[in-house]
Protein backbone atom coordinates (compact mmCIF):
# COMPACT_ATOMS: atom_id res chain seq x y z
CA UNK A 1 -27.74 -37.84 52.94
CA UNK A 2 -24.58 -38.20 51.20
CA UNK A 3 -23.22 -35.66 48.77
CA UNK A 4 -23.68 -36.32 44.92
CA UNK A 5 -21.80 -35.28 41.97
CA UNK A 6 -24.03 -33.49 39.40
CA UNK A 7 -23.92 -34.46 36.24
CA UNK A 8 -23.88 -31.90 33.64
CA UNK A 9 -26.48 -31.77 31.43
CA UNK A 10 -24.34 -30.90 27.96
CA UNK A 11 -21.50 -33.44 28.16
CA UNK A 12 -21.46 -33.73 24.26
CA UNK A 13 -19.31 -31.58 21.95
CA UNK A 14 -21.20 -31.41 19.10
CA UNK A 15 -18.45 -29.15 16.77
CA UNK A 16 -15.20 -31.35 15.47
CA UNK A 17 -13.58 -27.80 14.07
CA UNK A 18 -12.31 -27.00 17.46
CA UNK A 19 -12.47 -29.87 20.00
CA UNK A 20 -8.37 -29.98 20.77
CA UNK A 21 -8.50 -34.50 20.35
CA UNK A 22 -9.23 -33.64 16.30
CA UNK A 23 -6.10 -31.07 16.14
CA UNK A 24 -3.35 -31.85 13.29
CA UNK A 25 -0.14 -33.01 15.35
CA UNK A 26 3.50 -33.19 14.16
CA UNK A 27 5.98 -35.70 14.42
CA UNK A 28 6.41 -35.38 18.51
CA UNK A 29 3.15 -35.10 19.14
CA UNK A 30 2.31 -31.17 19.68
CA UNK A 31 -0.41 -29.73 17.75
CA UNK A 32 0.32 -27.90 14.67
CA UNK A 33 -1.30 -24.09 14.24
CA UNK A 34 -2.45 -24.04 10.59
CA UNK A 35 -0.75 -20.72 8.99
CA UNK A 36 -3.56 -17.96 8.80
CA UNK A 37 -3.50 -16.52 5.37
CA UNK A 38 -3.30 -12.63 5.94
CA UNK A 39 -4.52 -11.84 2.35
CA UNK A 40 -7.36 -13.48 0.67
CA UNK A 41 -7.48 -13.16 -3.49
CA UNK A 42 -10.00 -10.35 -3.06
CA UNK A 43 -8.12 -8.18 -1.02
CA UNK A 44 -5.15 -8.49 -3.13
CA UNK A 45 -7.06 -7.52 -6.66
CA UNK A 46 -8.51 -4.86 -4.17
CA UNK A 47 -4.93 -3.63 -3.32
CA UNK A 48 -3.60 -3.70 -7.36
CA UNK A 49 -6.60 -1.58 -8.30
CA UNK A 50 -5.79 0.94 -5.52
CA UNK A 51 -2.15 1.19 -6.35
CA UNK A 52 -3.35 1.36 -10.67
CA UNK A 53 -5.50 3.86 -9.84
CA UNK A 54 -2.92 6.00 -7.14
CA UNK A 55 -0.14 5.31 -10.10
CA UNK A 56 -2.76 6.73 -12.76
CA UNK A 57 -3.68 9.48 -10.80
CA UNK A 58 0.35 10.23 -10.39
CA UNK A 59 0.37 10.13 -13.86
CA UNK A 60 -1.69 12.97 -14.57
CA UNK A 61 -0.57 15.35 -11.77
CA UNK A 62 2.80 14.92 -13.08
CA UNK A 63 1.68 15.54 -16.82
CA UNK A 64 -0.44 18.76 -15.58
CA UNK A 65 2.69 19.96 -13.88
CA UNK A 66 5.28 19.82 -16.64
CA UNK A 67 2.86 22.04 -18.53
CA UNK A 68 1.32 24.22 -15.89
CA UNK A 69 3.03 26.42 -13.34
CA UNK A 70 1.88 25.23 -9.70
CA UNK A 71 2.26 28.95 -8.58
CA UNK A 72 -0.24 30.82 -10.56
CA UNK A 73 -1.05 28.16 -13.49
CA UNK A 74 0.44 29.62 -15.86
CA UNK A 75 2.50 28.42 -19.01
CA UNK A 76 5.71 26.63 -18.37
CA UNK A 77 8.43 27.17 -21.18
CA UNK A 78 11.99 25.52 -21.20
CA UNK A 79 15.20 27.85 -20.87
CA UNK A 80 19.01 27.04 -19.74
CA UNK A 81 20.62 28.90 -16.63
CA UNK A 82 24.25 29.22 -17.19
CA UNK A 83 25.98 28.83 -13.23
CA UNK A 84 29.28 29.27 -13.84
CA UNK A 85 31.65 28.52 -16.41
CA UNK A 86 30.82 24.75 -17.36
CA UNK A 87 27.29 24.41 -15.49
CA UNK A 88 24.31 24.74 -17.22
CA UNK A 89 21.21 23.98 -15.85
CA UNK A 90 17.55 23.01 -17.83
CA UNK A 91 14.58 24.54 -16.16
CA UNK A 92 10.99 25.83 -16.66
CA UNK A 93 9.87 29.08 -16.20
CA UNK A 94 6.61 30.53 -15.91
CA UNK A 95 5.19 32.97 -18.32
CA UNK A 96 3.45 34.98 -15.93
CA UNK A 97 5.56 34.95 -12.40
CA UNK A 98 8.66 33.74 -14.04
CA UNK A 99 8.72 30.36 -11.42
CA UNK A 100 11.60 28.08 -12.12
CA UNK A 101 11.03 24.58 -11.90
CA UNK A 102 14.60 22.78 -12.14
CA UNK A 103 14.78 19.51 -14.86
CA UNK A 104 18.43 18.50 -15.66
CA UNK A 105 22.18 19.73 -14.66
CA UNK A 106 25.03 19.70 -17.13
């Protein structure tokens, strides 16, 4: 008997998404990559809400600690250090464990 080729059973491609002949090609003839979009609408909304919410959150901390000492919570009040001759400098001190939190230099 002489040898046959098999034939193979599934010699259709059924999809038309990725058989290579259906490819875009450019002008010499290679096949073009479409670019992959790395953010979608969602994510993007996703990503402004995070960085609303981080900036609100910001917010707040830096509100609670102009008015509350991050020592021992206590009050913060305002009061000028002289350092030297023509250097003053703006700070807030605690009430309670006299913490200095520096603002402003003159």
């Amino acid at each position: 008997m002489s040898p046959t080729k098999k034939k193979s059973v599934n010699t259709k491609n059924n999809s038309t998404k990725g058989h290579w002949k259906n490819l875009q090609r450019d002008s010499r003839g290679r096949w073009v990559k479409k670019p992959k979009t790395t953010e979608t609408t969602k994510t993007k909304k996703k990503r402004v809400t995070k960085q609303k919410e981080a900036e609100q959150i910001l917010d707040k901390i830096e509100k609670d600690f102009e008015k509350v000492c991050p020592r021992c919570a206590g009050d913060l009040k305002f009061h000028t250090i002289r350092c030297g001759p023509e250097k003053l400098v703006k700070v807030r001190r605690c009430a309670i464990c006299n913490f200095w939190l520096p603002i402003q230099q003159k």
